[in-house]
C-alpha atoms as a PDB file:
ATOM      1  CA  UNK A   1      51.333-164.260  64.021  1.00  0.00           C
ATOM      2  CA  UNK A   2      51.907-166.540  66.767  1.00  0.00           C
ATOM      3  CA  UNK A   3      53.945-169.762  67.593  1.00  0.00           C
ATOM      4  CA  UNK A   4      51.762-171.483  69.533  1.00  0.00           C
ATOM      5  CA  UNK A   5      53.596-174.718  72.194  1.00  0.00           C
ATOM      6  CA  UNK A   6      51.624-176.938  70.004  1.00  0.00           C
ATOM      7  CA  UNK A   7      52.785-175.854  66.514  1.00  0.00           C
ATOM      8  CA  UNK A   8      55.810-173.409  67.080  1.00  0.00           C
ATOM      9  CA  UNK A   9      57.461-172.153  64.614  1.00  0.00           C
ATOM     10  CA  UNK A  10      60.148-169.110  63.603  1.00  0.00           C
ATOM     11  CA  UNK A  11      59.139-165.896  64.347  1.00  0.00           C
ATOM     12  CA  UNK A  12      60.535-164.824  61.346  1.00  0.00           C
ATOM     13  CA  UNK A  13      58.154-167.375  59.513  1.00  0.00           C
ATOM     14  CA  UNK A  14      55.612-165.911  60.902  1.00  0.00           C
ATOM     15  CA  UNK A  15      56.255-162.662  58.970  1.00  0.00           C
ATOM     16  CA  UNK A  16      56.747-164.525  55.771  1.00  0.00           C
ATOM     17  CA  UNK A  17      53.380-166.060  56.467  1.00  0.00           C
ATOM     18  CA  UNK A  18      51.221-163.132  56.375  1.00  0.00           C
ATOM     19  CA  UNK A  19      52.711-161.279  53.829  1.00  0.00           C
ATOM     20  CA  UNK A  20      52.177-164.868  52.155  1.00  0.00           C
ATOM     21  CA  UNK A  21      48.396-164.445  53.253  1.00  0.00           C
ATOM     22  CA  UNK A  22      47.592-160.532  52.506  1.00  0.00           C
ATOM     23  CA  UNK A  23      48.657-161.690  48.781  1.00  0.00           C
ATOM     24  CA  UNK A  24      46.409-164.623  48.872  1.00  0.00           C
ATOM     25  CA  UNK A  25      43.752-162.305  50.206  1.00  0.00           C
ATOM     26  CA  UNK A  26      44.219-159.978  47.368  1.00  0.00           C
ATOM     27  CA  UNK A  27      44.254-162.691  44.718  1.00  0.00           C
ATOM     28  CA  UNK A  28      40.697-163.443  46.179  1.00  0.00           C
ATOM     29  CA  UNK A  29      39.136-159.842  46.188  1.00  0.00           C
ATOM     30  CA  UNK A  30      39.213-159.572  49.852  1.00  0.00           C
ATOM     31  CA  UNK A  31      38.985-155.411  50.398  1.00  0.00           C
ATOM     32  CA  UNK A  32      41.467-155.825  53.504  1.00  0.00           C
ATOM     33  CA  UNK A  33      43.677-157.126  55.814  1.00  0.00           C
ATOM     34  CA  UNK A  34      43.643-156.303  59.694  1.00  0.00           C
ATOM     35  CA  UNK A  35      46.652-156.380  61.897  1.00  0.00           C
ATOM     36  CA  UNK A  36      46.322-156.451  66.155  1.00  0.00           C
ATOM     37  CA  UNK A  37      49.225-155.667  68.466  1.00  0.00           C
ATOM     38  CA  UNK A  38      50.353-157.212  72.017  1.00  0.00           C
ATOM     39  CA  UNK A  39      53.399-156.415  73.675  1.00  0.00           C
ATOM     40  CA  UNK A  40      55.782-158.151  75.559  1.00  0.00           C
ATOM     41  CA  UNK A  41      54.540-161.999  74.856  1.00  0.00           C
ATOM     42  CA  UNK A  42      56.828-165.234  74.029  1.00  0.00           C
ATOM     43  CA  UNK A  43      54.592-166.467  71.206  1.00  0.00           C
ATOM     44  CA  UNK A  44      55.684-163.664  68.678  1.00  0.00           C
ATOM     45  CA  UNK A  45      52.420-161.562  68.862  1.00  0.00           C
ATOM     46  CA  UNK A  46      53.289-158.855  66.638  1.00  0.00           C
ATOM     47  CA  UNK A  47      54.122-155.787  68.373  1.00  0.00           C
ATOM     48  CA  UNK A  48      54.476-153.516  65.286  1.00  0.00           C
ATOM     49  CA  UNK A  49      51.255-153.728  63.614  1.00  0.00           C
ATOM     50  CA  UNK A  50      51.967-150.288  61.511  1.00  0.00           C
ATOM     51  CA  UNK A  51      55.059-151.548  60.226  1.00  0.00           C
ATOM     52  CA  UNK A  52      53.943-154.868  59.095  1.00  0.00           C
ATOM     53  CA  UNK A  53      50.846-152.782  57.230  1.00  0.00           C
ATOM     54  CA  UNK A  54      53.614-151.134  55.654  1.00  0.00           C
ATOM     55  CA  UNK A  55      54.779-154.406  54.276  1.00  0.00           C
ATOM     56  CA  UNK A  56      51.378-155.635  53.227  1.00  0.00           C
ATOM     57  CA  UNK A  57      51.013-152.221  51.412  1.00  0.00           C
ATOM     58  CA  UNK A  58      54.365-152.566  49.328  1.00  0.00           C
ATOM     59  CA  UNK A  59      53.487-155.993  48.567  1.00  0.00           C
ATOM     60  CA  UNK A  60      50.115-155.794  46.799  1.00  0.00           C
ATOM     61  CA  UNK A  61      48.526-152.916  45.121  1.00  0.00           C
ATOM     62  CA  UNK A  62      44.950-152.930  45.684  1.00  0.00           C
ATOM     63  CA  UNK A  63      44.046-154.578  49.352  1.00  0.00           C
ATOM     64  CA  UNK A  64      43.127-152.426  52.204  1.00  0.00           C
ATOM     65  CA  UNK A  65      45.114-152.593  55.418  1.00  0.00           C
ATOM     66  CA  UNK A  66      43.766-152.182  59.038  1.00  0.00           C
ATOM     67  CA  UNK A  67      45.398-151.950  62.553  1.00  0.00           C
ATOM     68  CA  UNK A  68      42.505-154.139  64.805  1.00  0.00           C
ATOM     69  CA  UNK A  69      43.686-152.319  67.408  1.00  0.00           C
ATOM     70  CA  UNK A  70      46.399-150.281  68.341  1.00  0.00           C
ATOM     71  CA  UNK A  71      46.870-149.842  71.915  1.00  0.00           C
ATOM     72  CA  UNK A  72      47.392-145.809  71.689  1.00  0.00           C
ATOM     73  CA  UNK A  73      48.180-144.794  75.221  1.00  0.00           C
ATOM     74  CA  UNK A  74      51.382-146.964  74.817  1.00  0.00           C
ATOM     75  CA  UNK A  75      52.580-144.743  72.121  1.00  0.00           C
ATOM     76  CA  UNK A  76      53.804-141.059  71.193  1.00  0.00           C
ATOM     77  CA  UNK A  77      50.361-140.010  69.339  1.00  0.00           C
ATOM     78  CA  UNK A  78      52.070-137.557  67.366  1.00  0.00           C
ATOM     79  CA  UNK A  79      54.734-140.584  66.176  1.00  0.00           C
ATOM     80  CA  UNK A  80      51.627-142.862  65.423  1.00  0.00           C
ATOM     81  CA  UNK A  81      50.037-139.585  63.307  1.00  0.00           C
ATOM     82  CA  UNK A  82      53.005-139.163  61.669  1.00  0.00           C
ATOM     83  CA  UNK A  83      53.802-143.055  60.319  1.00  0.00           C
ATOM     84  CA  UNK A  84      49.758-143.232  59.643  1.00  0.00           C
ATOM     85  CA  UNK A  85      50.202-140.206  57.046  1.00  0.00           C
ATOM     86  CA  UNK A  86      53.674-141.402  55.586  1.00  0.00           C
ATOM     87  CA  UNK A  87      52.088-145.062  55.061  1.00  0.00           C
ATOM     88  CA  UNK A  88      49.018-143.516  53.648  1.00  0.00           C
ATOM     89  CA  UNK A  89      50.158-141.850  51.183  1.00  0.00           C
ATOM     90  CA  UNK A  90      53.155-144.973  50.281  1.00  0.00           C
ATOM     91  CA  UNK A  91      50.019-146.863  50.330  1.00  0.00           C
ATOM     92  CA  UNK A  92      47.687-144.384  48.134  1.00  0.00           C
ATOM     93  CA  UNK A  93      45.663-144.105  50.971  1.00  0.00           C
ATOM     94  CA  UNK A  94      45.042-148.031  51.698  1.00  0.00           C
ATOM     95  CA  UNK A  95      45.778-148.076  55.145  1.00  0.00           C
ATOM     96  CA  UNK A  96      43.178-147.871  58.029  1.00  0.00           C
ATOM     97  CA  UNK A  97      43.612-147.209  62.086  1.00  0.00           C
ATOM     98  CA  UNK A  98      41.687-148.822  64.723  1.00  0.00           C
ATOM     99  CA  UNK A  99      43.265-147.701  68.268  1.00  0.00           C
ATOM    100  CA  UNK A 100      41.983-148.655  71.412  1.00  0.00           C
ATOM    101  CA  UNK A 101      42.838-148.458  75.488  1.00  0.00           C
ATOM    102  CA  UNK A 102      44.626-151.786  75.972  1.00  0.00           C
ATOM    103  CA  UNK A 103      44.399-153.984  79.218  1.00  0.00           C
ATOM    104  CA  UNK A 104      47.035-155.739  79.708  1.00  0.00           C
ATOM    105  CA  UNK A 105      48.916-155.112  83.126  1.00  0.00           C
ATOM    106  CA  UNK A 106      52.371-156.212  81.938  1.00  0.00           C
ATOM    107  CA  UNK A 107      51.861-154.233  78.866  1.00  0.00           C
ATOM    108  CA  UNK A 108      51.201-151.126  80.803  1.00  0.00           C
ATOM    109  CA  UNK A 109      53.968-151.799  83.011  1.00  0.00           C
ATOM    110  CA  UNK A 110      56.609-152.700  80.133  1.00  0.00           C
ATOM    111  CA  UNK A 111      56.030-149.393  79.093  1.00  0.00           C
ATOM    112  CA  UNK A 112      55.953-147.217  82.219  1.00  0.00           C
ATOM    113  CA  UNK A 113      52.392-146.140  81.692  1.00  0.00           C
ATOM    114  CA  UNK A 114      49.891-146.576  85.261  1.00  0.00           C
ATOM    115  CA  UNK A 115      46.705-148.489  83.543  1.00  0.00           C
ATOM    116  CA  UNK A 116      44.821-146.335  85.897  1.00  0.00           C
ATOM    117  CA  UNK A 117      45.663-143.623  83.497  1.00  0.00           C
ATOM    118  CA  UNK A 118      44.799-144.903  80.521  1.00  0.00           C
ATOM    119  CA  UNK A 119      41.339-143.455  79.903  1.00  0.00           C
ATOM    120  CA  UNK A 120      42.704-139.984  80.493  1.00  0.00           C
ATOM    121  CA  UNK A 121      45.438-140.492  77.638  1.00  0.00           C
ATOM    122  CA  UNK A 122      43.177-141.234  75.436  1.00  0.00           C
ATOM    123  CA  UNK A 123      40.335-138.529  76.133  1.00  0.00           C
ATOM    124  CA  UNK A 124      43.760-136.466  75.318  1.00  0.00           C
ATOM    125  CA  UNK A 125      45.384-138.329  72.546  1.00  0.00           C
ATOM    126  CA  UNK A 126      42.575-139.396  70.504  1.00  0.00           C
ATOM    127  CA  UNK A 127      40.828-135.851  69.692  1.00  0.00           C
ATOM    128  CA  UNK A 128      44.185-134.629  67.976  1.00  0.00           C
ATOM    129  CA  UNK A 129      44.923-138.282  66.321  1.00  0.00           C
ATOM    130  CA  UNK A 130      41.739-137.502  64.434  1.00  0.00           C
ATOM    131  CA  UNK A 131      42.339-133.895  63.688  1.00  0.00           C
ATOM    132  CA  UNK A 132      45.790-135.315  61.965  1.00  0.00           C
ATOM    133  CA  UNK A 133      44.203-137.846  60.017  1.00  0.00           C
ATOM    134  CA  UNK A 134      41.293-136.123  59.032  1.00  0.00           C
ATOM    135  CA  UNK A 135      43.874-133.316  57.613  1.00  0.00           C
ATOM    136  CA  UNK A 136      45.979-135.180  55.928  1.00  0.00           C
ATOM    137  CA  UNK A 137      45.879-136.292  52.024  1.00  0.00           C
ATOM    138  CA  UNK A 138      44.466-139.060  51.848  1.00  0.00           C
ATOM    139  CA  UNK A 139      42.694-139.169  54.610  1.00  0.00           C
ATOM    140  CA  UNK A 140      43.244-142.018  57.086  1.00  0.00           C
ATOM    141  CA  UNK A 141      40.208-143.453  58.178  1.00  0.00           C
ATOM    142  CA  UNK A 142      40.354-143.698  62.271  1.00  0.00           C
ATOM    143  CA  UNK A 143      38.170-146.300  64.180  1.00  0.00           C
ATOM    144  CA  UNK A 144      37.815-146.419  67.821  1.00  0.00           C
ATOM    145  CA  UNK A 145      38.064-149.705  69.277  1.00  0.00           C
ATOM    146  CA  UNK A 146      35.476-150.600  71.973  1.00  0.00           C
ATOM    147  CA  UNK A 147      33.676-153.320  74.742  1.00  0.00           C
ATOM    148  CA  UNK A 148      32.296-150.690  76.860  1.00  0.00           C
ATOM    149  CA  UNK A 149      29.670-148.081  77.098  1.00  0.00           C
ATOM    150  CA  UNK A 150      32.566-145.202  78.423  1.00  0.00           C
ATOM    151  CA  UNK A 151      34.515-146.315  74.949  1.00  0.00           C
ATOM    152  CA  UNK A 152      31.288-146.167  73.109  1.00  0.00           C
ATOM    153  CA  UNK A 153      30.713-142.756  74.647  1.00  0.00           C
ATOM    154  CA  UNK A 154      33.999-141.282  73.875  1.00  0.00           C
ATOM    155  CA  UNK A 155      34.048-142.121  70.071  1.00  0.00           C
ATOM    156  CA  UNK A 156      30.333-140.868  70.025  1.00  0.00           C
ATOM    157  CA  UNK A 157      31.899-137.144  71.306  1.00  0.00           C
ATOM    158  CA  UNK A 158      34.206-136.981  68.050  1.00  0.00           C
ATOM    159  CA  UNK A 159      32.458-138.532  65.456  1.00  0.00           C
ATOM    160  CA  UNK A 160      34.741-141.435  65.077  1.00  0.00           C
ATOM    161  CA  UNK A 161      32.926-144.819  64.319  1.00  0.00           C
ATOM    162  CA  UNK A 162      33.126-148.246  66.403  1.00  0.00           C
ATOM    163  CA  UNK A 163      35.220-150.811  65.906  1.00  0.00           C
ATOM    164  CA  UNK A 164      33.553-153.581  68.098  1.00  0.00           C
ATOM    165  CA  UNK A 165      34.902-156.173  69.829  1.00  0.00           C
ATOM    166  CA  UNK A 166      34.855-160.142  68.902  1.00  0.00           C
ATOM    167  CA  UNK A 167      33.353-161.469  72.180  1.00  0.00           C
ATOM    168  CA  UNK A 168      30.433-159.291  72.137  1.00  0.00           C
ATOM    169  CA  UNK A 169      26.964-160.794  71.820  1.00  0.00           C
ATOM    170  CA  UNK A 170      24.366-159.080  70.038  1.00  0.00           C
ATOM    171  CA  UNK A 171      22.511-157.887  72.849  1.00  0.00           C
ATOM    172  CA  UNK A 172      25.825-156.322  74.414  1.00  0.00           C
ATOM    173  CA  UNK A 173      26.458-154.689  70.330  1.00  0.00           C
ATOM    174  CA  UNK A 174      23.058-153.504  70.163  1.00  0.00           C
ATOM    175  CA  UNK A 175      22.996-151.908  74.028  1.00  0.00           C
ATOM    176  CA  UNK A 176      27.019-149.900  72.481  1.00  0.00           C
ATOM    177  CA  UNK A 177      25.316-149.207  69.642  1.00  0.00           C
ATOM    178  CA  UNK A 178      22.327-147.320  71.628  1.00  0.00           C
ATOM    179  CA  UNK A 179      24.760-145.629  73.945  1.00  0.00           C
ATOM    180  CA  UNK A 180      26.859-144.417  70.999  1.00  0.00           C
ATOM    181  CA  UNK A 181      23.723-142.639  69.404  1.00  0.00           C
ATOM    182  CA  UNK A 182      22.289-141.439  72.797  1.00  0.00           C
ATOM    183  CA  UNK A 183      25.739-139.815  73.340  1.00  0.00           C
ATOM    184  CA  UNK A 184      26.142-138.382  69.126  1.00  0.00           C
ATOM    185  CA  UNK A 185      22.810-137.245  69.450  1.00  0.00           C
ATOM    186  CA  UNK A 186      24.086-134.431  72.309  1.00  0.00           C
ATOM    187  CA  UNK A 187      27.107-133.530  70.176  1.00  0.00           C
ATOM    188  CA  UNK A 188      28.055-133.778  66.815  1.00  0.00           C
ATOM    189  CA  UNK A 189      26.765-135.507  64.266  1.00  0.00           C
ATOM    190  CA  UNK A 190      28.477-138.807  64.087  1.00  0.00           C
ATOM    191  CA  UNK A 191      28.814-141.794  61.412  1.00  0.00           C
ATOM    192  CA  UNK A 192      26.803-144.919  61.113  1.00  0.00           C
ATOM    193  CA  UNK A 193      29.503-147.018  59.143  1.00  0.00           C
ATOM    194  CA  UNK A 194      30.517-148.902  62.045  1.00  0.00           C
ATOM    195  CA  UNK A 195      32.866-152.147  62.424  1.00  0.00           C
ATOM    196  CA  UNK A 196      32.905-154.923  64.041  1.00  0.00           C
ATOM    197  CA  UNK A 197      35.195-158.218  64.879  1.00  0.00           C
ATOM    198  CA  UNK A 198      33.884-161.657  64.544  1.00  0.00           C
ATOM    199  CA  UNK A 199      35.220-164.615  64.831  1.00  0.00           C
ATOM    200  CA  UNK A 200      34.624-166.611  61.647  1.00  0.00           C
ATOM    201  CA  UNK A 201      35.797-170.044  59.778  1.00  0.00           C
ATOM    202  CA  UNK A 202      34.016-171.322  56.799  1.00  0.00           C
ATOM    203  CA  UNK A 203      34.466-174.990  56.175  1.00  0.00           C
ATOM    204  CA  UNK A 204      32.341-177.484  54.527  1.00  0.00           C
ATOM    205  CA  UNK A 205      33.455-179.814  56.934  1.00  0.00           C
ATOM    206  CA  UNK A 206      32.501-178.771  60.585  1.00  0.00           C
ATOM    207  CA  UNK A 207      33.249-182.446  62.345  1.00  0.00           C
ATOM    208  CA  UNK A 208      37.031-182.253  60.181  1.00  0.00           C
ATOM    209  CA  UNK A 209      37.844-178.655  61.463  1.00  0.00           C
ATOM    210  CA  UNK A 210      36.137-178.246  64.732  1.00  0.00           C
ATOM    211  CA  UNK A 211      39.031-181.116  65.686  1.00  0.00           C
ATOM    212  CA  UNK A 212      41.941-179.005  64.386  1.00  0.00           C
ATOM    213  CA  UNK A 213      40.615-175.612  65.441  1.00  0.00           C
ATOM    214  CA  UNK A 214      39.548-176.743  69.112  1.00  0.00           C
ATOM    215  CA  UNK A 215      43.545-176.443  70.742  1.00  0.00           C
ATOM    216  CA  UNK A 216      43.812-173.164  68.668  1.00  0.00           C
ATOM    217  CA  UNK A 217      40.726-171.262  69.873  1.00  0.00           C
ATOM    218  CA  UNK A 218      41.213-172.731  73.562  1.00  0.00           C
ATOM    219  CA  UNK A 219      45.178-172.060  73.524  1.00  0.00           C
ATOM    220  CA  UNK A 220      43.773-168.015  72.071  1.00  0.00           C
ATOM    221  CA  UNK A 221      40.882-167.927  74.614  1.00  0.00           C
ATOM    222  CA  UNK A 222      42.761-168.839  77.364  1.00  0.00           C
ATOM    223  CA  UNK A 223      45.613-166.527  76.454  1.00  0.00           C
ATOM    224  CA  UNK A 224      43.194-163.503  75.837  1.00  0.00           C
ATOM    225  CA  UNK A 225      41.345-164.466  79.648  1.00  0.00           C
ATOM    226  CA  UNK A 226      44.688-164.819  81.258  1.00  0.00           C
ATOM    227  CA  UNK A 227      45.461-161.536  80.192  1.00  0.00           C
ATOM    228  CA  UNK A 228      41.712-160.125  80.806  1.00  0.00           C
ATOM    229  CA  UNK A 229      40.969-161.634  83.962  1.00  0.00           C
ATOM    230  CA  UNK A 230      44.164-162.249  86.116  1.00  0.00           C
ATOM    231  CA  UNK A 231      44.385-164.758  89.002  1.00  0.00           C
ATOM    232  CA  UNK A 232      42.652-163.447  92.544  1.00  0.00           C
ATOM    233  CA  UNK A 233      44.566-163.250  95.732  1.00  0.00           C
ATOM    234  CA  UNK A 234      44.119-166.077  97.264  1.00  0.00           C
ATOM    235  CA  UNK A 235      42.343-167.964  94.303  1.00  0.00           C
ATOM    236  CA  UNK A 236      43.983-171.510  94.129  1.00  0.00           C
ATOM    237  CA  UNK A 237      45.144-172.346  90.326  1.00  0.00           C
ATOM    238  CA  UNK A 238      42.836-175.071  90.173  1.00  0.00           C
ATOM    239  CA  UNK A 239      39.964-172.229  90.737  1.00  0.00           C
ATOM    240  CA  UNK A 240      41.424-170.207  88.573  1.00  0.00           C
ATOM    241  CA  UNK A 241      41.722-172.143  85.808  1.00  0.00           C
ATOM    242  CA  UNK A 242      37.863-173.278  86.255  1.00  0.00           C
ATOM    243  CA  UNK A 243      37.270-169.741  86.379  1.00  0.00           C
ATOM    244  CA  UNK A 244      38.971-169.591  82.904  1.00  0.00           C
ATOM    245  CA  UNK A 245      37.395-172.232  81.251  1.00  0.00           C
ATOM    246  CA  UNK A 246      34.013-171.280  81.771  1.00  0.00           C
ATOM    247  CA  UNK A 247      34.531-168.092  80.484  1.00  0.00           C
ATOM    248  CA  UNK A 248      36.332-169.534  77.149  1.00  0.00           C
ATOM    249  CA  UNK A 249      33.145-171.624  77.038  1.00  0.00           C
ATOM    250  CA  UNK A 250      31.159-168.667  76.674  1.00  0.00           C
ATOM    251  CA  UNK A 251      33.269-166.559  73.870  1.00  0.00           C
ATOM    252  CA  UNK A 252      33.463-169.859  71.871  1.00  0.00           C
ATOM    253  CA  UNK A 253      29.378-169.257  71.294  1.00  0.00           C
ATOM    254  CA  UNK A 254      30.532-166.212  69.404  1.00  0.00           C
ATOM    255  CA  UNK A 255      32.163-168.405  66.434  1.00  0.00           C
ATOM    256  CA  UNK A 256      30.292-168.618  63.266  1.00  0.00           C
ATOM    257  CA  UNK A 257      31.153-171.513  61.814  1.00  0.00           C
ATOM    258  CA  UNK A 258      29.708-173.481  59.155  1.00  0.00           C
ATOM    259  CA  UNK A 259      29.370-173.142  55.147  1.00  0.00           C
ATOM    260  CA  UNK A 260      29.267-170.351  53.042  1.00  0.00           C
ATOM    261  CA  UNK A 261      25.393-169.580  52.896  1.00  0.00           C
ATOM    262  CA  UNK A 262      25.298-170.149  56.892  1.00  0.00           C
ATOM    263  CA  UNK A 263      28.013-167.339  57.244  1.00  0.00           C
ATOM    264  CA  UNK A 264      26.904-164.916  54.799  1.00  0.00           C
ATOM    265  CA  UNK A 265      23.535-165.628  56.875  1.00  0.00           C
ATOM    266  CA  UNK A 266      24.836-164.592  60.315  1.00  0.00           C
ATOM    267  CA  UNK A 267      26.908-162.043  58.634  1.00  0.00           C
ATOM    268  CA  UNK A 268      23.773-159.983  57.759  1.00  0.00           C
ATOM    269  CA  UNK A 269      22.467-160.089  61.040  1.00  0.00           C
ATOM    270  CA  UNK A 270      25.335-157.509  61.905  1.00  0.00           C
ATOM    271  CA  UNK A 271      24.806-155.431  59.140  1.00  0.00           C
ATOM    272  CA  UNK A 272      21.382-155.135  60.141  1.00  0.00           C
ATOM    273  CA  UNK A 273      22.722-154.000  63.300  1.00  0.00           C
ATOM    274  CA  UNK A 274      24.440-151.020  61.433  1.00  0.00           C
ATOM    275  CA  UNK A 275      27.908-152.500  61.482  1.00  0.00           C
ATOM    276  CA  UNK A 276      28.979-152.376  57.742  1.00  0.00           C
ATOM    277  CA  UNK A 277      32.604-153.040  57.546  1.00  0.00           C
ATOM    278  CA  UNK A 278      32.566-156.476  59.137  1.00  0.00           C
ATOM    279  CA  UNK A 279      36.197-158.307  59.706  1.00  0.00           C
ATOM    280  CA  UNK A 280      36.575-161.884  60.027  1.00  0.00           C
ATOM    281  CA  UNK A 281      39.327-163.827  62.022  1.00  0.00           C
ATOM    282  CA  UNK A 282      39.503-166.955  60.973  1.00  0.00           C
ATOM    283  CA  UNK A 283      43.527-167.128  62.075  1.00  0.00           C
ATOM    284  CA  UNK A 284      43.738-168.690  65.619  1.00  0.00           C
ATOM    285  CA  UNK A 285      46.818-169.132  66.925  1.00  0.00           C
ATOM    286  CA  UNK A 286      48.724-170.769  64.371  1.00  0.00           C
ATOM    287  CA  UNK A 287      46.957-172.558  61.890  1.00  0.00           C
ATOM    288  CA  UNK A 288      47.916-175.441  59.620  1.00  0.00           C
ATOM    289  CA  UNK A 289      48.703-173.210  56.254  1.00  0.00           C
ATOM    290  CA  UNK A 290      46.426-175.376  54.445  1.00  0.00           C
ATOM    291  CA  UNK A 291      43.563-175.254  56.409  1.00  0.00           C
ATOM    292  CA  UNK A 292      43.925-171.556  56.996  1.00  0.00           C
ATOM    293  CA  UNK A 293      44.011-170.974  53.113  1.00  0.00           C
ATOM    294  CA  UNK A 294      41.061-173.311  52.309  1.00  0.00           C
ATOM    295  CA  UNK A 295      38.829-171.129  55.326  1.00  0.00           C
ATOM    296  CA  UNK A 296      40.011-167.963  53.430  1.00  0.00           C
ATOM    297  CA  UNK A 297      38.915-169.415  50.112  1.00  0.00           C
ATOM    298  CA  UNK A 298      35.642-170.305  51.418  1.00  0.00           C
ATOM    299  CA  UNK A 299      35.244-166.696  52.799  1.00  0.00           C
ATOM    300  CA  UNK A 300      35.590-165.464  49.938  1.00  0.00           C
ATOM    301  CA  UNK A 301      32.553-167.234  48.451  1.00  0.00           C
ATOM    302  CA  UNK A 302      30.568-165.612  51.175  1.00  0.00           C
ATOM    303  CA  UNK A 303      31.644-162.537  50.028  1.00  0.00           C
ATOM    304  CA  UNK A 304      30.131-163.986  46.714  1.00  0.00           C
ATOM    305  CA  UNK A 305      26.857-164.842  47.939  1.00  0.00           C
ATOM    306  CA  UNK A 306      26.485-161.093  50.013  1.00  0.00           C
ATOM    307  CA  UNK A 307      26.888-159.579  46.682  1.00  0.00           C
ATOM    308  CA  UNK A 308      24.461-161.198  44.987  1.00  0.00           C
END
């Protein structure tokens, strides 16, 4: 949900739009939807991710919802417990949590929280987030978001599984994926069902869409950098702009791209990894709606071809 400079649009749109799209993913047997939050941004980034999977969830009856993440030390735990339990069961036990640190400086600012602090919230928060949604009926299932081995570590200590991030390559997945077991092995013992983030468009037409995708994955990878890796003191824009674009030259390598035997192809490599609930993003920045709906049709023919 974003209006992008090169194709704004109403924010309120926007809202229409994926309720628009979680039907259209139902219609085509997708088993859910996934939802990620930002704060304090001019583009519309949703901020409420819970509430909009409340939406989803009263406007279909069978798809899955998912919050890819939610940035928990920049909320009340016990208010995120609560409206997890009350969706739940309004949802009969459709919706999902992912939660994760956060990074952005003006995020943690915005909200008077010192980004220093954040791993200690959640070493606090998190262990009583999934006492309350283990205990509740139904259950909400509670992933941990991560992109480090301290992340991988913590989730390993309470049983929760991963939710890994979209710019990891498969050496960096399999290296959290070693440190979670080394770490589950000492304590309890933890699940193997983990999930993962990728990056995904199925076309049968890579020359047609790489064209129309290109300013929407450099206008999101520049925007996700910019927030990751802030200008230096000192560094002139110039340099830090180089320093941008090389590293949106590397995350672009993590697209999968391509047909719907090609995806379903790649796609495997991760569950042979051990990652088994597998969401893709094929929504960057603000897609035509045609060519968005066309790349969700076509993923659902991979989910076709998996199944077979």
């Amino acid at each position: 949900m974003q209006s992008v400079p090169h194709r704004p649009d109403h924010h309120v749109k926007l809202y229409r739009d994926v309720l628009e799209d979680a039907e259209l993913a139902e219609a085509l047997g997708f088993d859910s939807i996934w939802l990620s939050e930002h704060h304090f941004w001019f583009d519309g980034y949703c901020p409420a991710d819970i509430v909009v999977a409340g939406a989803i969830l009263g406007r279909t009856r069978r798809l899955g919802v998912g919050t890819a993440v939610m940035l928990l030390p920049m909320h009340s735990m016990q208010k995120v417990a609560d409206d997890a339990a009350t969706i739940g069961r309004l949802g009969d036990g459709r919706l999902s949590l992912g939660v994760a640190l956060g990074y952005r400086d003006a995020e943690f600012d915005g909200f008077g929280v010192r980004r220093k602090d954040r791993g200690k919230l959640m070493d606090v928060m998190l262990p009583r987030l999934a006492e309350s949604c283990r205990s509740v009926d139904p259950v909400v299932p509670l992933y941990v978001g991560v992109a480090t081995a301290i992340a991988a570590q913590r989730a390993a200590r309470l049983g929760l599984p991963l939710f890994a991030d979209s710019t990891m390559s498969v050496a960096e997945l399999r290296e959290i994926l070693d440190t979670y077991n080394a770490a589950a092995a000492r304590g309890v013992n933890a699940p193997r069902a983990h999930a993962l983030q990728r990056d995904v468009f199925v076309t049968d037409d890579r020359e047609r869409d790489w064209a129309m995708l290109m300013p929407e994955l450099r206008y999101m990878r520049r925007q996700y950098g910019g927030w990751s890796y802030p200008q230096k003191a000192g560094e002139s824009v110039p340099a830090y702009l180089h320093r941008l674009d090389a590293d949106i030259e590397v995350k672009l390598k993590n697209l999968i791209m391509g047909d719907a035997g090609y995806v379903a192809t790649r796609l495997r490599e991760f569950e042979a990894l051990g990652f088994h609930l597998i969401v893709c993003r094929s929504q960057f920045g603000n897609l035509p709606r045609e060519s968005l709906h066309r790349a969700f049709t076509g993923l659902s023919h991979v989910r076709e071809v998996i199944s077979q």
